[in-house]
Protein backbone atom coordinates (compact mmCIF):
# COMPACT_ATOMS: atom_id res chain seq x y z
CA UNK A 1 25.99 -24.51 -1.75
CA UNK A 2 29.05 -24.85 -3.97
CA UNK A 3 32.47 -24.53 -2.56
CA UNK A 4 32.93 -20.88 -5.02
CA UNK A 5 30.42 -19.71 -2.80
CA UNK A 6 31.94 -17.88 0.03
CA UNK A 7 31.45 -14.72 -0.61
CA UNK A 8 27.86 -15.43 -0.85
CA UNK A 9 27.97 -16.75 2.75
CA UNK A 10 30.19 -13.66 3.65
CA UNK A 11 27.26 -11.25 3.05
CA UNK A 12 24.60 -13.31 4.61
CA UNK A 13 26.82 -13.13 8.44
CA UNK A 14 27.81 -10.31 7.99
CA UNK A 15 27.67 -8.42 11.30
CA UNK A 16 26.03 -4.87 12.43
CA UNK A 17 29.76 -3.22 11.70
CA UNK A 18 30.14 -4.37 8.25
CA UNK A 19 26.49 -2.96 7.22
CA UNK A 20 27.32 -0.10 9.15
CA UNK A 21 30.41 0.20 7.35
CA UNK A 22 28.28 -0.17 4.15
CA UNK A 23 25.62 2.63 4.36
CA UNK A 24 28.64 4.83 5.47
CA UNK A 25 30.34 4.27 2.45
CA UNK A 26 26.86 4.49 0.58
CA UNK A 27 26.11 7.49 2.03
CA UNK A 28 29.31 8.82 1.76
CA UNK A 29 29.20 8.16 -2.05
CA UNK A 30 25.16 9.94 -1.90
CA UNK A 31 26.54 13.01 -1.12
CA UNK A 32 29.37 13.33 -3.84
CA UNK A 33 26.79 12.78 -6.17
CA UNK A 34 24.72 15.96 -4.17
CA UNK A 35 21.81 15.49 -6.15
CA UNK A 36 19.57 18.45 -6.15
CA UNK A 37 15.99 18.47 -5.75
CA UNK A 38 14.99 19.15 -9.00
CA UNK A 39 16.63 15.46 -10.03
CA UNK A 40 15.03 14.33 -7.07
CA UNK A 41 11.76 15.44 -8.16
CA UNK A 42 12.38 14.13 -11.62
CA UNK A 43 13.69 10.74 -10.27
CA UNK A 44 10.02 10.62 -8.60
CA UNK A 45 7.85 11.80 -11.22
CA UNK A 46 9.82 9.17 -13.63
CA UNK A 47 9.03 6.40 -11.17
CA UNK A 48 5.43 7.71 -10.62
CA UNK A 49 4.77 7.26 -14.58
CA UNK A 50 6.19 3.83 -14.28
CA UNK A 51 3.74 2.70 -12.16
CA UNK A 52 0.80 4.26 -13.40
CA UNK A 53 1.63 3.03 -16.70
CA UNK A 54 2.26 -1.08 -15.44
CA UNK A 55 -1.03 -0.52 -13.30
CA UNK A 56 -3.43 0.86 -16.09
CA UNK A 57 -1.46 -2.10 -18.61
CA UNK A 58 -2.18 -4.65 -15.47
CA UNK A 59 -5.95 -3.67 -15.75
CA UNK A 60 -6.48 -3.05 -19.42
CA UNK A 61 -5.15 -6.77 -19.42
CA UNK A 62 -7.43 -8.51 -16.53
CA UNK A 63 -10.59 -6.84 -18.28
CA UNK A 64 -9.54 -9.09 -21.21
CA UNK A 65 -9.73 -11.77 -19.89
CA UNK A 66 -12.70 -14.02 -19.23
């Protein structure tokens, strides 16, 4: 590891508190967003097409090959 790297390290041992202090602030910054259901939903149905669009590419291209 280069010297620069100390942050890096600083997120690896990082202890219970400081990721507890992370999803607080994460969670904190979920609910000024207050997203409502209906982007929820969307969010889901996006991701939903995403997949079933890579998996149906994934097999269209392993039946072309030998």
């Amino acid at each position: 590891m280069q010297a620069d790297g100390g942050s890096a390290m600083l997120v690896i041992m990082s202890d219970e508190s400081d990721a507890k202090t992370y999803e607080e602030r994460a969670w904190q910054y979920f609910l000024q967003l207050q997203p409502s259901i209906t982007d929820v939903n969307a969010a889901a149905e996006l991701a939903f097409r995403a997949v079933d669009a890579f998996d149906r590419g994934l097999k269209r291209r392993r039946g072309q090959e030998p």
